[in-house]
C-alpha atoms as a PDB file:
ATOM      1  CA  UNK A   1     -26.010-185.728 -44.209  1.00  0.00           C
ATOM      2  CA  UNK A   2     -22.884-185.678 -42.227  1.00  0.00           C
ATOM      3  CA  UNK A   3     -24.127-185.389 -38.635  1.00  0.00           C
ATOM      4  CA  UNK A   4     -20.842-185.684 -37.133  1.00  0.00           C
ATOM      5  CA  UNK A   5     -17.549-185.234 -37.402  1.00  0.00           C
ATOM      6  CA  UNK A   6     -13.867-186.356 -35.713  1.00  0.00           C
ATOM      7  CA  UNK A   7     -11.015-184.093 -35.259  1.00  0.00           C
ATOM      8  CA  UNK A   8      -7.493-184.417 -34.687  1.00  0.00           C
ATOM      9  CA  UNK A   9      -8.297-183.862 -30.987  1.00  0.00           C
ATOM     10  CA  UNK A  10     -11.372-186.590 -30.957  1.00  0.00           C
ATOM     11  CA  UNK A  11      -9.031-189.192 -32.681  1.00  0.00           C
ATOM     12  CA  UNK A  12      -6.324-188.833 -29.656  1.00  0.00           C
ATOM     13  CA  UNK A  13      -8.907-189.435 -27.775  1.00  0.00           C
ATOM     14  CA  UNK A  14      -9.836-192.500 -29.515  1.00  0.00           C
ATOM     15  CA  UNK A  15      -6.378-193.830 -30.243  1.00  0.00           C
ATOM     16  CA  UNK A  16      -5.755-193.291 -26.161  1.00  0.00           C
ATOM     17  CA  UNK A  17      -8.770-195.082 -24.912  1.00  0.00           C
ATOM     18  CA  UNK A  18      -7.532-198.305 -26.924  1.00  0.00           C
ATOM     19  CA  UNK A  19      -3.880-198.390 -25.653  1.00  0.00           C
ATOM     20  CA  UNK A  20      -1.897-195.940 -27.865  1.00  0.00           C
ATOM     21  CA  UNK A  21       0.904-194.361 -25.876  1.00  0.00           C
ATOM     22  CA  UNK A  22       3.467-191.823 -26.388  1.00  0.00           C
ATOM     23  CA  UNK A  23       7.210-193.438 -27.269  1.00  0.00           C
ATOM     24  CA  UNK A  24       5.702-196.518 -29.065  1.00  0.00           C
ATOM     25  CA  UNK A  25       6.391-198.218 -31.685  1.00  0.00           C
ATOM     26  CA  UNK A  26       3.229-198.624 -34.031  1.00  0.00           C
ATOM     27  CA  UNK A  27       2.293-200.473 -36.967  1.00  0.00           C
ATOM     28  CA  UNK A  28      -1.052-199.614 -38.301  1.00  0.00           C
ATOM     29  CA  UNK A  29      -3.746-200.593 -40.797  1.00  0.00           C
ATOM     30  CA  UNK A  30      -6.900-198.858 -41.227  1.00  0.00           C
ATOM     31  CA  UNK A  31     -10.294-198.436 -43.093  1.00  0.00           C
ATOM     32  CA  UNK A  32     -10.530-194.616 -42.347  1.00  0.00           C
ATOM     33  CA  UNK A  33     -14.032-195.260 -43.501  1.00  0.00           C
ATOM     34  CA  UNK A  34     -15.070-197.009 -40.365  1.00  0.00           C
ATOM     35  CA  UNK A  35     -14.178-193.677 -38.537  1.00  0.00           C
ATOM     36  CA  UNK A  36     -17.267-191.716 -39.692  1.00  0.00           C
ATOM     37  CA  UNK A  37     -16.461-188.144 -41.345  1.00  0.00           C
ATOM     38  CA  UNK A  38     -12.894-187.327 -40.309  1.00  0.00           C
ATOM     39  CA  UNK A  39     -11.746-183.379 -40.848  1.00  0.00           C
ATOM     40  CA  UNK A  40      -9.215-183.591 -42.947  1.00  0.00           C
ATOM     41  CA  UNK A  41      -8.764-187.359 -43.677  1.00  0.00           C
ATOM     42  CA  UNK A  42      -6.020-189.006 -43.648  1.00  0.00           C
ATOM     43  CA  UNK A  43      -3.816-186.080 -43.255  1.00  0.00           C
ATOM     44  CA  UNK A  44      -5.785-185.715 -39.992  1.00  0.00           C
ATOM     45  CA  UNK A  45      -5.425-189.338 -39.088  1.00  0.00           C
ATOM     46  CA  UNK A  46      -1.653-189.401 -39.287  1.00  0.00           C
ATOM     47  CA  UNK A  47      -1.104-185.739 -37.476  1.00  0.00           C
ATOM     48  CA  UNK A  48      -3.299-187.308 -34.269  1.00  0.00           C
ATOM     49  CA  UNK A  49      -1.135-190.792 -34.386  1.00  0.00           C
ATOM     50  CA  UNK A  50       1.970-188.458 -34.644  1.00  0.00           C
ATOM     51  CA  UNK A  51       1.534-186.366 -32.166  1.00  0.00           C
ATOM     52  CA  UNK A  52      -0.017-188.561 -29.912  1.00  0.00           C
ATOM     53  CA  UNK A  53       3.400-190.962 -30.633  1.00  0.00           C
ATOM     54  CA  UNK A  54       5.765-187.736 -29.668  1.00  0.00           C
ATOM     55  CA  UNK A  55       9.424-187.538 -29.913  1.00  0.00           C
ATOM     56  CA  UNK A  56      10.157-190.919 -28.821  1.00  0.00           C
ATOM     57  CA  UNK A  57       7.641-193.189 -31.185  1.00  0.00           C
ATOM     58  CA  UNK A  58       7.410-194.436 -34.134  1.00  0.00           C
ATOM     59  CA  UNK A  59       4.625-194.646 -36.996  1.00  0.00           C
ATOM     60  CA  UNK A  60       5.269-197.184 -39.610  1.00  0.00           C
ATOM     61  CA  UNK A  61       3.087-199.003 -42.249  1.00  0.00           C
ATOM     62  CA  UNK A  62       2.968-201.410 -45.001  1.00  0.00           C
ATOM     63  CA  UNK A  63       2.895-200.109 -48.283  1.00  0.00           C
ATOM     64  CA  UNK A  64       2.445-203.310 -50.905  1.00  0.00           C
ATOM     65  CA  UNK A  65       2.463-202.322 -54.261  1.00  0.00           C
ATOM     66  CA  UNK A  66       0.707-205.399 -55.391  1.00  0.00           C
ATOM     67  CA  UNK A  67       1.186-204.430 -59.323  1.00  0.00           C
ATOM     68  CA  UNK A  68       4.777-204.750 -58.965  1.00  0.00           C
ATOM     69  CA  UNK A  69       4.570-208.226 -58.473  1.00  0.00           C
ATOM     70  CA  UNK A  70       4.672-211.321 -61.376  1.00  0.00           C
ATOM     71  CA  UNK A  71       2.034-211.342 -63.526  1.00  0.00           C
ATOM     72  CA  UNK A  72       1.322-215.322 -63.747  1.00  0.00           C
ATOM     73  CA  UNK A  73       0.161-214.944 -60.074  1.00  0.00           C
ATOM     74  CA  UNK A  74      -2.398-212.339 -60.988  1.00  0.00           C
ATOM     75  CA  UNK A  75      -5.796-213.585 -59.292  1.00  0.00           C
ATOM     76  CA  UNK A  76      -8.036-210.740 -59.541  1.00  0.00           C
ATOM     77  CA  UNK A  77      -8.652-210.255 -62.396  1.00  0.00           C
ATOM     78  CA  UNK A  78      -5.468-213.212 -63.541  1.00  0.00           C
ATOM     79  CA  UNK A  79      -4.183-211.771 -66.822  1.00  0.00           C
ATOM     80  CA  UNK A  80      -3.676-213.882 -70.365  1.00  0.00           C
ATOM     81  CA  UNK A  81      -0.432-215.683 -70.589  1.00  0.00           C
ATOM     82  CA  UNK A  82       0.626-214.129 -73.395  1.00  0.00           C
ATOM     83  CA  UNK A  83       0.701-210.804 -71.714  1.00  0.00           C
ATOM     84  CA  UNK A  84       3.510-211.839 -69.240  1.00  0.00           C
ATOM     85  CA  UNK A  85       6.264-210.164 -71.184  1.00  0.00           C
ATOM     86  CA  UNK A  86       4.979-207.105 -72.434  1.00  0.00           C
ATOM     87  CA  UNK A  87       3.823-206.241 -68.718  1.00  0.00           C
ATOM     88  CA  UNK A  88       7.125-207.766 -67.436  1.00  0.00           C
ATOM     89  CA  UNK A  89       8.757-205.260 -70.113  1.00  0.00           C
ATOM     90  CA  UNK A  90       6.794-202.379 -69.828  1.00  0.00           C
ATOM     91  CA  UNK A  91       5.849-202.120 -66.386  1.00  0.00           C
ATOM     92  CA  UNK A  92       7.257-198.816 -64.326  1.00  0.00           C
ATOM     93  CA  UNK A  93      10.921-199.670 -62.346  1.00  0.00           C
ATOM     94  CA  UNK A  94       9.400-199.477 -58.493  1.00  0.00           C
ATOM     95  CA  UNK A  95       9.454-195.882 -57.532  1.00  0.00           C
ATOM     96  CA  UNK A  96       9.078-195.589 -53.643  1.00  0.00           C
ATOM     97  CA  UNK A  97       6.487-192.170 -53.712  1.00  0.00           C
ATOM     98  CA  UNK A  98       4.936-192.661 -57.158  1.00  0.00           C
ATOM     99  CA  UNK A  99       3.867-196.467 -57.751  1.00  0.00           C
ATOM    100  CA  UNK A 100       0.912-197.539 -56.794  1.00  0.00           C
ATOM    101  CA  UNK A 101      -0.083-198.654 -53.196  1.00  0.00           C
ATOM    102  CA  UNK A 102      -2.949-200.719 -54.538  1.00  0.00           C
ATOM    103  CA  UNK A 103      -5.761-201.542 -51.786  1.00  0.00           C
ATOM    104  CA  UNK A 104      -3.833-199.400 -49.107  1.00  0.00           C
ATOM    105  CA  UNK A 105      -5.604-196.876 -47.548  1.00  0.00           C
ATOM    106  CA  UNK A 106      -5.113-192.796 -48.663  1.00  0.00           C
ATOM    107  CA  UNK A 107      -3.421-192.926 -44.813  1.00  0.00           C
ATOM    108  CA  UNK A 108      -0.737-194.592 -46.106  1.00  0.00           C
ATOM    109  CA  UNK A 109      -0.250-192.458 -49.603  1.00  0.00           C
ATOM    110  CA  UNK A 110      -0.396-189.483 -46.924  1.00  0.00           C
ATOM    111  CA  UNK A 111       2.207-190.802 -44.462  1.00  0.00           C
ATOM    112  CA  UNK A 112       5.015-192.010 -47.195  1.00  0.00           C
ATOM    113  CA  UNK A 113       4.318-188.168 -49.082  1.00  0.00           C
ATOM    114  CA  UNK A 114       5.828-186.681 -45.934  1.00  0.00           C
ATOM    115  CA  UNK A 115       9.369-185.080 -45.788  1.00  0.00           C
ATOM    116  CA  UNK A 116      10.878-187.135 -43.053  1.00  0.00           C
ATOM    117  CA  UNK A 117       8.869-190.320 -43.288  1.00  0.00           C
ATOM    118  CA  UNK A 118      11.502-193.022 -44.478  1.00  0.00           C
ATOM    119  CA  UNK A 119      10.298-196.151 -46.927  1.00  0.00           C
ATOM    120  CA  UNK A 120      12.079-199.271 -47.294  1.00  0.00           C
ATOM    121  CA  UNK A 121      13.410-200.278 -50.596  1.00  0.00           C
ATOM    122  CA  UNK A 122      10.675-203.305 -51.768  1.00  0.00           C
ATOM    123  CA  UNK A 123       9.137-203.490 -54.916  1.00  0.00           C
ATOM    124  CA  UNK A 124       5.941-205.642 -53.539  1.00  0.00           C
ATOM    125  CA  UNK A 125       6.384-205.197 -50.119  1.00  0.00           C
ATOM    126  CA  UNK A 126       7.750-201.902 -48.754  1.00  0.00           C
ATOM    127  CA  UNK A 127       7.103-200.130 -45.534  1.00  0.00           C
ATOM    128  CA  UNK A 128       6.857-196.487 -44.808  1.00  0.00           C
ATOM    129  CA  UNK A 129       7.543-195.398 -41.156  1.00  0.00           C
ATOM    130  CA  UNK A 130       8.170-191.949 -39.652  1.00  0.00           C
ATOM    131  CA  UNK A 131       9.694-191.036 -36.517  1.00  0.00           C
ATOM    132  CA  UNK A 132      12.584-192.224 -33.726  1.00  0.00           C
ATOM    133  CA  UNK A 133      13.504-195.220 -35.169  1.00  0.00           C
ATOM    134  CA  UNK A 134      12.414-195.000 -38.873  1.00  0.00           C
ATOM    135  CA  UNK A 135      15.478-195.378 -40.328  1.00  0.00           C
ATOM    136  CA  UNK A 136      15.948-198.676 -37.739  1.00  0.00           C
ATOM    137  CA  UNK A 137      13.152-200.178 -39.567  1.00  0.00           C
ATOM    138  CA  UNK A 138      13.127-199.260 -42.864  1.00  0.00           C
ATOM    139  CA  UNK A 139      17.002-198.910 -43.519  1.00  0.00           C
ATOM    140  CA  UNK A 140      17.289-202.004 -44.561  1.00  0.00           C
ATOM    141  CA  UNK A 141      14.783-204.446 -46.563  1.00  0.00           C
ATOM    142  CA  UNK A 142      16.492-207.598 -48.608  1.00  0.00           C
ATOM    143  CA  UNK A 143      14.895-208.185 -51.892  1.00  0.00           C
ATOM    144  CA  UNK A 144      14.415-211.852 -51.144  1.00  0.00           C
ATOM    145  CA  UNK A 145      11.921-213.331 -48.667  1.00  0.00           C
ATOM    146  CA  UNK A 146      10.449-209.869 -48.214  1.00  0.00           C
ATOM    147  CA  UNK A 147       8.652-210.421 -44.711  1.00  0.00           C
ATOM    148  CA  UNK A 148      10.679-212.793 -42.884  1.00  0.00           C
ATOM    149  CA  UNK A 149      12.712-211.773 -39.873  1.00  0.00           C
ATOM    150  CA  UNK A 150      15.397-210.265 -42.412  1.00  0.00           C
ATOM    151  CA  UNK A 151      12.494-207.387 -43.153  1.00  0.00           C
ATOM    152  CA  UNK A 152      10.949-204.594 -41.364  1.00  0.00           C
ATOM    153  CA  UNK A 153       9.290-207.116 -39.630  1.00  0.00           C
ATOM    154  CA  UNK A 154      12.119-209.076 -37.539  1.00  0.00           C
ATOM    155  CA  UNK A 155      12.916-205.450 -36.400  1.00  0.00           C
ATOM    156  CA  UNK A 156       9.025-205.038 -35.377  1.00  0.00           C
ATOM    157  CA  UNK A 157       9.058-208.444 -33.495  1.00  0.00           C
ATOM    158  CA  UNK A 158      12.582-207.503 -31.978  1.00  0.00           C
ATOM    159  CA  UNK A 159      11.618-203.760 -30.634  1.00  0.00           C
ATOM    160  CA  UNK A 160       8.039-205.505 -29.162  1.00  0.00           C
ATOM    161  CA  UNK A 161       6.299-203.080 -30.980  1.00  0.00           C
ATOM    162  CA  UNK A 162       2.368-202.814 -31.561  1.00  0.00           C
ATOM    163  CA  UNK A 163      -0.072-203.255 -33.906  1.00  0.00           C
ATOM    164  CA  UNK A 164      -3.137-200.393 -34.380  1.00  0.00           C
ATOM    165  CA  UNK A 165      -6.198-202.571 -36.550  1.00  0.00           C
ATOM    166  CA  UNK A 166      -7.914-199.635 -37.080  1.00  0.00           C
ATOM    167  CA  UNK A 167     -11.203-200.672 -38.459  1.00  0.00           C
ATOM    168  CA  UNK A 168      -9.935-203.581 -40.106  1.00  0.00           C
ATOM    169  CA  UNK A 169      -9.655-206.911 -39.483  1.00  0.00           C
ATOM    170  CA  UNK A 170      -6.763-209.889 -38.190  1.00  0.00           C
ATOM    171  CA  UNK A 171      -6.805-210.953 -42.342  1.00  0.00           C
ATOM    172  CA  UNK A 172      -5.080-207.204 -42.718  1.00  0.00           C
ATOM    173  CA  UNK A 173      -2.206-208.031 -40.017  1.00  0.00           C
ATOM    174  CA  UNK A 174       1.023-208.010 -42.294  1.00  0.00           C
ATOM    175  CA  UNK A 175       3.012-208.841 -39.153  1.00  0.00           C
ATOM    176  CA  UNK A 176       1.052-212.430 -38.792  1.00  0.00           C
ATOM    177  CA  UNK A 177       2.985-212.861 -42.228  1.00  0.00           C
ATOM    178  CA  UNK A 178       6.416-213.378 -39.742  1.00  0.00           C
ATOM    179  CA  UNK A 179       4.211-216.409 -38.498  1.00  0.00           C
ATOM    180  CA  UNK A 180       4.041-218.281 -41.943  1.00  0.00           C
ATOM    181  CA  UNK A 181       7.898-217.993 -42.608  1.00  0.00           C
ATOM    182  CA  UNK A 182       8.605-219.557 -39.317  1.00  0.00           C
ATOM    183  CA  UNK A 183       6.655-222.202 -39.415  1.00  0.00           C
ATOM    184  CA  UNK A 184       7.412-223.700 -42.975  1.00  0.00           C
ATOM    185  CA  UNK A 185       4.370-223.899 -43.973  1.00  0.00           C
ATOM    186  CA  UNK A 186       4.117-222.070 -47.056  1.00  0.00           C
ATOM    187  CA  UNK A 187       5.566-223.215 -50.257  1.00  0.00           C
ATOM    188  CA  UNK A 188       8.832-221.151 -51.858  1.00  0.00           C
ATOM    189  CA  UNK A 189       7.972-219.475 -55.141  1.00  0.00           C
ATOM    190  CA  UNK A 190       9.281-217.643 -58.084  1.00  0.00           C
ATOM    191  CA  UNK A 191       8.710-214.092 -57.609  1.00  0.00           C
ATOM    192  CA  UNK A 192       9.555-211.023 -59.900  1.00  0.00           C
ATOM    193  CA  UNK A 193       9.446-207.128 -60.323  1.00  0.00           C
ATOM    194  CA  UNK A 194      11.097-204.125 -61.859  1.00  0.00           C
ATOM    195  CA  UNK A 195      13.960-202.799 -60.252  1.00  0.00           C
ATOM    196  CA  UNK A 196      16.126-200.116 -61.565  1.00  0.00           C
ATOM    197  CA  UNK A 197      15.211-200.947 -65.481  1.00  0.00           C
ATOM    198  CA  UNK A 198      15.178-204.554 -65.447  1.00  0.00           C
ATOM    199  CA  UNK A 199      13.163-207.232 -64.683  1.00  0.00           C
ATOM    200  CA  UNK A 200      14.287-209.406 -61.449  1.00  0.00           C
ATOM    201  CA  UNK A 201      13.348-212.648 -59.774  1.00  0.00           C
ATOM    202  CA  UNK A 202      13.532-213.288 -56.223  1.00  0.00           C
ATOM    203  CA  UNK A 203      12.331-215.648 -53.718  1.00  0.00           C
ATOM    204  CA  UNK A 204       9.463-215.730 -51.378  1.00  0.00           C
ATOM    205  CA  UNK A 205       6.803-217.622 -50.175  1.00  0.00           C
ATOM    206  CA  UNK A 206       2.880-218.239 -51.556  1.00  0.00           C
ATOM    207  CA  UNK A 207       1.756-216.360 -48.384  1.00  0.00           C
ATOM    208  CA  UNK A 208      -1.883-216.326 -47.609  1.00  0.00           C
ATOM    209  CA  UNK A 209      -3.582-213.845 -44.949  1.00  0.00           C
ATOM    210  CA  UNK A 210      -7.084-215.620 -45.646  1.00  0.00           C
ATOM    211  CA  UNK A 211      -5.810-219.084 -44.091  1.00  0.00           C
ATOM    212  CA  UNK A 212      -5.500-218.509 -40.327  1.00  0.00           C
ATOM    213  CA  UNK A 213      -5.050-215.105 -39.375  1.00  0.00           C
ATOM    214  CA  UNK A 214      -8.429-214.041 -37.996  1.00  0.00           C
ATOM    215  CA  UNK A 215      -8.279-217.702 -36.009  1.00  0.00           C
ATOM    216  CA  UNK A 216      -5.049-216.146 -34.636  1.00  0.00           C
ATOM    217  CA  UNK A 217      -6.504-213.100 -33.508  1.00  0.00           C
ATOM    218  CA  UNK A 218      -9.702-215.124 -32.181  1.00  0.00           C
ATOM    219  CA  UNK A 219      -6.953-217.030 -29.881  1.00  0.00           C
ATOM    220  CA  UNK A 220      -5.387-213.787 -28.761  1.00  0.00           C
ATOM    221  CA  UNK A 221      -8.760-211.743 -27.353  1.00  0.00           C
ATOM    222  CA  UNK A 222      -9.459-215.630 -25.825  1.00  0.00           C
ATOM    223  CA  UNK A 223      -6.351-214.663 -23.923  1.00  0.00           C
ATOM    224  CA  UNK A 224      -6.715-211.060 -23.285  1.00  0.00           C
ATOM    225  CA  UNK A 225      -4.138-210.128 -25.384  1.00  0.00           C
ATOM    226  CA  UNK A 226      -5.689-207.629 -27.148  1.00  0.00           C
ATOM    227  CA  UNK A 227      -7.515-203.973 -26.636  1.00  0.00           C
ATOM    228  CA  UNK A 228     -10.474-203.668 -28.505  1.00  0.00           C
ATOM    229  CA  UNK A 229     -13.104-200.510 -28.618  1.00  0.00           C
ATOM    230  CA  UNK A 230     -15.804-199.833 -30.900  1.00  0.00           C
ATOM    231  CA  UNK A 231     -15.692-197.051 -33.612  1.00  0.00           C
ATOM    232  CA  UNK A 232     -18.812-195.655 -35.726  1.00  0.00           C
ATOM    233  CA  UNK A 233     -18.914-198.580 -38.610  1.00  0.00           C
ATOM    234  CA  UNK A 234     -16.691-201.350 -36.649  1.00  0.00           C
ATOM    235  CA  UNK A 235     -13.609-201.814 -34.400  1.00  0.00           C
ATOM    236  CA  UNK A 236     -10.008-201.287 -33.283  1.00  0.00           C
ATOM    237  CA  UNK A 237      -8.001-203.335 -31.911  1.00  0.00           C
ATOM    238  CA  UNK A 238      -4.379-202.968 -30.377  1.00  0.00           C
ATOM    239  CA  UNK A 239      -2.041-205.731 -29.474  1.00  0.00           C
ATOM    240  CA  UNK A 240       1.913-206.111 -29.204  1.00  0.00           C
ATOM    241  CA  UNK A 241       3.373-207.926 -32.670  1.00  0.00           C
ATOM    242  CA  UNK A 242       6.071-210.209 -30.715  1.00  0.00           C
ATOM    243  CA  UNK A 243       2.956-212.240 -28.733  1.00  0.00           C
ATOM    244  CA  UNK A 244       0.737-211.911 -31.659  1.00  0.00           C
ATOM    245  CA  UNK A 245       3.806-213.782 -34.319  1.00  0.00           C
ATOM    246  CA  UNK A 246       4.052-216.371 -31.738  1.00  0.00           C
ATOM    247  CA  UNK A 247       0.754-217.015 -31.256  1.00  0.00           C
ATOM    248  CA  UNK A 248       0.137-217.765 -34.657  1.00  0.00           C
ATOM    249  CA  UNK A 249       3.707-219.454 -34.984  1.00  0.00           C
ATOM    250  CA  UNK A 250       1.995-222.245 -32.561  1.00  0.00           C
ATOM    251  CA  UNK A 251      -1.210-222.364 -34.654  1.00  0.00           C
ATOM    252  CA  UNK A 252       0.726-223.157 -37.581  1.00  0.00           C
ATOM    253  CA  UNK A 253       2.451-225.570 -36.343  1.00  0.00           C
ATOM    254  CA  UNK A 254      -0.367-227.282 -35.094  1.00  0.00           C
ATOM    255  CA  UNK A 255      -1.500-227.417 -38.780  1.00  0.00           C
ATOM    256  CA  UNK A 256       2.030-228.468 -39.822  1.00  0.00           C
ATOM    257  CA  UNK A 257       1.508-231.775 -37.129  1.00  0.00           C
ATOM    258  CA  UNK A 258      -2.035-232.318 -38.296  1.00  0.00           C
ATOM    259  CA  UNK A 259      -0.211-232.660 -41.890  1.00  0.00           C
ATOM    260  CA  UNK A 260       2.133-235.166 -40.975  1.00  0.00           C
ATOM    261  CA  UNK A 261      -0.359-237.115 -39.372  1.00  0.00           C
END
């Protein structure tokens, strides 16, 4: 029994009372789940964030196709070796509407379906952003290293823009990934994907969400660096990516000197 329900108006509302502003720049992941019933779903989600945002801001999200990625780093489920090449050969080239956004939300399949949004050009890890500056962000994404300060991501940190964890938690923060490349403490890797009809290899590192990032964001509500309300099945939290990469820059390299001890 659905016994109540959020509309575009009611979301506003929501998104205002934890920070969101017109003219900013936002990066957001959500569980739209965690909202309740929404009207309209996640085309409703993304009309209140853009018109809330007006003229002047900026919507942008992560899209991570994870099956365009190579195969011998498959965890779950990890496939046979002896499938490598015939996935390596037969997988799709990376097609920025149609491949698949695996564990994204249907917010972010909405938001990269519309006419002016603008995606960056990633096989594993491309953004989709709509608004002022979408082209500023998303212009430009180098195949190598794909969230260092050369990505989406360097622009994010740059432009002090903010992070929406709507219903989700620190572990889902792709900007904390900025952290891990300036530190050095990741290993380099091997990475692959199909790109215009052929397989390529490029370089990144064995990045790992699950190893820090929700001690990060524990550190920055211990310093009141973060908005946080409660929604029907959880929370949302808002906080600016620039202090947020440097706070877990610091952590890391606190584990990087408890290494070398």
């Amino acid at each position: 029994m659905i016994e109540e329900a959020l509309s575009k108006k009611d979301l506003i509302e929501l998104f205002q009372s934890v920070g969101v502003k017109p003219g900013m720049i936002l990066a957001v992941h959500t569980a739209l789940s965690k909202f309740g019933y929404v009207i309209g779903g996640a085309e409703t989600f993304n009309d209140a964030l853009i018109e809330l945002l007006g003229y002047n801001g900026t919507l942008i999200m992560p899209m991570q196709c994870g099956s365009h990625n190579e195969p011998s780093y498959f965890r779950y489920p990890p496939m046979e070796r002896e499938l490598y090449a015939k996935y390596r050969e037969n997988l799709p080239s990376f097609d920025s509407l149609n491949s698949e956004t695996e564990m994204m939300s249907k917010v972010v399949d909405n938001l990269r379906r519309r006419s002016k949004a603008v995606i960056s050009y990633h096989p594993n890890l491309a953004f989709v952003a709509y608004g002022k500056y979408a082209r500023m962000l998303c212009g430009h994404h180098e195949l190598n290293f794909g969230l260092s300060d050369t990505s989406p991501l360097g622009r994010l940190y740059e432009l002090r823009a903010y992070c929406l964890l709507a219903g989700v938690s620190y572990d889902n923060m792709t900007a904390l990934h900025l952290s891990e490349y300036r530190s050095l403490i990741r290993p380099i890797i091997l990475q692959g994907s199909k790109l215009d009809g052929s397989w390529q290899k490029y370089y990144d590192l064995d990045l790992n969400s699950d190893d820090g990032f929700n001690a990060i964001g524990k550190r920055l509500e211990m310093k009141d660096l973060v908005k946080k309300i409660s929604l029907k099945k959880g929370d949302m939290r808002l906080l600016r990516i620039d202090l947020a990469v440097d706070e877990g820059l610091r952590y890391f390299e606190e584990r990087l000197r408890h290494y070398q001890l």
